[in-house]
C-alpha atoms as a PDB file:
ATOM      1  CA  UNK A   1     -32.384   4.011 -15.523  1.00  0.00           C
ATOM      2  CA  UNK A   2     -30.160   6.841 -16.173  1.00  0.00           C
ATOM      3  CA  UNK A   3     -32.750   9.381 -15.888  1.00  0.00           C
ATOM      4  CA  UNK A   4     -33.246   8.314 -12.076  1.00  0.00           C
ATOM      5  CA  UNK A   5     -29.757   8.225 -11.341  1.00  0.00           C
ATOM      6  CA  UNK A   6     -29.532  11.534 -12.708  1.00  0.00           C
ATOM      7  CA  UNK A   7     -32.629  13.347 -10.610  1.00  0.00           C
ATOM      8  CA  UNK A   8     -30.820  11.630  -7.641  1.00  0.00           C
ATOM      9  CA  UNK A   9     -27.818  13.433  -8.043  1.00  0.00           C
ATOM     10  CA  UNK A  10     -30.000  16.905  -8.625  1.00  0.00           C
ATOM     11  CA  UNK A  11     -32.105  16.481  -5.799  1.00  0.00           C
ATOM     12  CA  UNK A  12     -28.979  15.865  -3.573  1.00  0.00           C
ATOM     13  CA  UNK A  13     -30.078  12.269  -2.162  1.00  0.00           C
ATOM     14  CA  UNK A  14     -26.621  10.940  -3.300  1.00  0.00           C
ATOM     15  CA  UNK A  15     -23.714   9.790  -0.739  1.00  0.00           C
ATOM     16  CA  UNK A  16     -21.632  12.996  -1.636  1.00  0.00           C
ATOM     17  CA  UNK A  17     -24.268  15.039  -0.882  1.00  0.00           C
ATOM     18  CA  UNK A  18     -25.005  16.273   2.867  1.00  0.00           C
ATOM     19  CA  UNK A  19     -21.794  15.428   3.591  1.00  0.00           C
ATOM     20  CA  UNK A  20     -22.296  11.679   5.476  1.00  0.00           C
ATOM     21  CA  UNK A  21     -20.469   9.777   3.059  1.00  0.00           C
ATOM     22  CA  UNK A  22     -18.464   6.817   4.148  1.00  0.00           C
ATOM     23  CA  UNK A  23     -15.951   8.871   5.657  1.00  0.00           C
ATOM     24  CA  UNK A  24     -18.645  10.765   7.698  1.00  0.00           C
ATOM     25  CA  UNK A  25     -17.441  12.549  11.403  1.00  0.00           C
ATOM     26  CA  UNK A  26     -18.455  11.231  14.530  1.00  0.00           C
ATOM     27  CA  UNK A  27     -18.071  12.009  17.876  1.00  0.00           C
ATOM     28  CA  UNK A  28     -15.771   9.033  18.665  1.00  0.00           C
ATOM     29  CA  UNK A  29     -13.553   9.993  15.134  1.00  0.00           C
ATOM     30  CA  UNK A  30     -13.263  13.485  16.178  1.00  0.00           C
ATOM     31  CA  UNK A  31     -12.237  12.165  19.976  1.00  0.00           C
ATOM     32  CA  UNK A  32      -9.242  10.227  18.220  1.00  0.00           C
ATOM     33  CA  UNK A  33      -8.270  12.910  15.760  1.00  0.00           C
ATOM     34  CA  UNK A  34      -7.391  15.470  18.751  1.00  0.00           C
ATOM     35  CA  UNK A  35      -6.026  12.735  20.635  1.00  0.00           C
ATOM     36  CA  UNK A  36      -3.344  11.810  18.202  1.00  0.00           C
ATOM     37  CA  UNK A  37      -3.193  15.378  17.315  1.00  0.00           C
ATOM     38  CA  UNK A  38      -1.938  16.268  21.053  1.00  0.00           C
ATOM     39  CA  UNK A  39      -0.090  13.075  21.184  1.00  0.00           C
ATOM     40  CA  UNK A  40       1.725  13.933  17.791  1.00  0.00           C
ATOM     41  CA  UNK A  41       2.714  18.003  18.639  1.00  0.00           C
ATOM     42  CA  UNK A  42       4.333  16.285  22.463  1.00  0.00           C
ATOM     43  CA  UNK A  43       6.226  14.176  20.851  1.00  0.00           C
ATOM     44  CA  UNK A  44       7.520  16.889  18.607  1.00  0.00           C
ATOM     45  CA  UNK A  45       8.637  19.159  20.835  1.00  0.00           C
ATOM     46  CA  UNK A  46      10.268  15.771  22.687  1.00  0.00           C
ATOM     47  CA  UNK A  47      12.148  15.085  19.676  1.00  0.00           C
ATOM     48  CA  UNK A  48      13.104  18.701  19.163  1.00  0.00           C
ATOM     49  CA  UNK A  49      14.704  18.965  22.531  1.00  0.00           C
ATOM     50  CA  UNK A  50      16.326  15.724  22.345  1.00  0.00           C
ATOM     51  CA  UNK A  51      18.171  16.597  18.957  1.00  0.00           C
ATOM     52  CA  UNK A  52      19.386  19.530  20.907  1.00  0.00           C
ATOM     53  CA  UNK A  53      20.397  18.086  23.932  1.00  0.00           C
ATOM     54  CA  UNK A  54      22.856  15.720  22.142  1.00  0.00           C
ATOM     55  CA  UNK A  55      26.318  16.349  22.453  1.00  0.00           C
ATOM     56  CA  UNK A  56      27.960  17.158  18.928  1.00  0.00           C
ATOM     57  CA  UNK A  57      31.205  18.237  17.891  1.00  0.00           C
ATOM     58  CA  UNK A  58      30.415  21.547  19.707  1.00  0.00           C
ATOM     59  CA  UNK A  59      29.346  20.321  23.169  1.00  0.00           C
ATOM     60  CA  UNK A  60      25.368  20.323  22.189  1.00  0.00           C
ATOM     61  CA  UNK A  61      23.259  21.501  24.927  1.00  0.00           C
ATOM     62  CA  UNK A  62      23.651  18.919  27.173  1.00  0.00           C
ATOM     63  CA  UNK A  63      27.311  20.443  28.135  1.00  0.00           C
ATOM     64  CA  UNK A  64      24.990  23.162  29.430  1.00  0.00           C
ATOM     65  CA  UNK A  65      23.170  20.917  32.135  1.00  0.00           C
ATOM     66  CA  UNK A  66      26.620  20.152  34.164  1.00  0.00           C
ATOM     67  CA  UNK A  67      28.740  18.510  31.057  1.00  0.00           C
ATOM     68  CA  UNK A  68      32.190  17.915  34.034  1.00  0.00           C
ATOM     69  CA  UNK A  69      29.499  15.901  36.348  1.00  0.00           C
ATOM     70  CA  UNK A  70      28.756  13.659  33.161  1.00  0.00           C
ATOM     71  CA  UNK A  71      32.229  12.248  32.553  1.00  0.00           C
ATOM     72  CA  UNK A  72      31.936  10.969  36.397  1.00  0.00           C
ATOM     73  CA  UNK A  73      28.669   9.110  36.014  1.00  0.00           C
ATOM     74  CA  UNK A  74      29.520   7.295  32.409  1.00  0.00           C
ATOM     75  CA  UNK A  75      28.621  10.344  29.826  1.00  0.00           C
ATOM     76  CA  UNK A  76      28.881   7.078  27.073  1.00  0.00           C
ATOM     77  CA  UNK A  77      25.676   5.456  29.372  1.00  0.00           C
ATOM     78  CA  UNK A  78      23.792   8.711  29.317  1.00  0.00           C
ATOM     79  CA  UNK A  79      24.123   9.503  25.654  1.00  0.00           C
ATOM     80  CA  UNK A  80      22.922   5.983  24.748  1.00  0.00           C
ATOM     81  CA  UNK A  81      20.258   6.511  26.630  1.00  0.00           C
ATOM     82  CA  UNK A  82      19.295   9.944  24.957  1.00  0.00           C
ATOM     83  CA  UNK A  83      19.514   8.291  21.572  1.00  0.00           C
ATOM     84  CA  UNK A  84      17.133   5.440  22.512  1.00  0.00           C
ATOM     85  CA  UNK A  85      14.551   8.027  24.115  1.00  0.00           C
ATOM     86  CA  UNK A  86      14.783  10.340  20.859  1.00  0.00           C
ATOM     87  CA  UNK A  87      14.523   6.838  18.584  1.00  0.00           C
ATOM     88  CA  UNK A  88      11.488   6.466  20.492  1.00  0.00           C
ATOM     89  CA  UNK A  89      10.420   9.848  20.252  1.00  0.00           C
ATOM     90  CA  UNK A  90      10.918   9.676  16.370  1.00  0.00           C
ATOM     91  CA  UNK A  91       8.754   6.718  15.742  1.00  0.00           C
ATOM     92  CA  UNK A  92       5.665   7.955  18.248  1.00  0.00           C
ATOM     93  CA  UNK A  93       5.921  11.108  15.621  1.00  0.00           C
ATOM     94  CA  UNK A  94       5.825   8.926  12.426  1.00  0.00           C
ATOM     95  CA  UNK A  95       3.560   6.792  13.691  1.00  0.00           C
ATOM     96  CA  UNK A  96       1.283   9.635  14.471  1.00  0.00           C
ATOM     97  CA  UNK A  97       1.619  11.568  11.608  1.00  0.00           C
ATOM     98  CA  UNK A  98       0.706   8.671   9.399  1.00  0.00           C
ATOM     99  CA  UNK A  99      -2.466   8.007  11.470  1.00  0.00           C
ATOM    100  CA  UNK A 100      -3.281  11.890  11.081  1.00  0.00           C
ATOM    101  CA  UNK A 101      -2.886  11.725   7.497  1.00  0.00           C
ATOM    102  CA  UNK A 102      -5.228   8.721   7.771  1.00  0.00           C
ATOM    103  CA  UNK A 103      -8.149  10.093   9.968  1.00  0.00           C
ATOM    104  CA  UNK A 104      -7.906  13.373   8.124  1.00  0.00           C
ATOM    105  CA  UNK A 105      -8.957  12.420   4.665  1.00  0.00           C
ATOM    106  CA  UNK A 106     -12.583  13.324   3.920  1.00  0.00           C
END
């Protein structure tokens, strides 16, 4: 019994060999791997810009986009809304970096 376990690892007709283990690629894997992929590098630059566009202790660069005009239509209103839409933008990331990490293991 050993002895044929052992020839089938040395001819190569074992599930690590050729590559089509459990884990194997297919077209339809490889579809949602660059779909996430895209999906996960948007919503990175998203978050980056929204970090940036809040208003800090400096102005932030959202003082660049007409700060004077934002105290007239309820600057409180428009900076909940950029946290909510960076919140947002922060879980689409984790959520698709932990599928990433998921459809990348081999």
């Amino acid at each position: 019994m050993w002895s044929v376990r052992r020839s089938e690892r040395s001819n190569g007709a074992g599930p690590s060999a050729g590559g089509r283990g459990p884990v194997a690629s297919s077209p339809v894997r490889d579809l949602i791997l660059y779909i996430v992929l895209v999906i996960n590098v948007l919503s990175m630059f998203a978050l980056i810009a929204g970090v940036l566009l809040h208003s800090g202790k400096g102005g932030g660069l959202s003082d660049m986009f007409g700060g004077g005009g934002g105290a007239a239509l309820g600057s409180s209103a428009a900076e909940r809304n950029l946290n909510r839409i960076t919140f947002v933008f922060a879980l689409v990331w984790i959520v698709t970096l932990l599928a990433l990490s998921f459809l990348l293991v081999r």
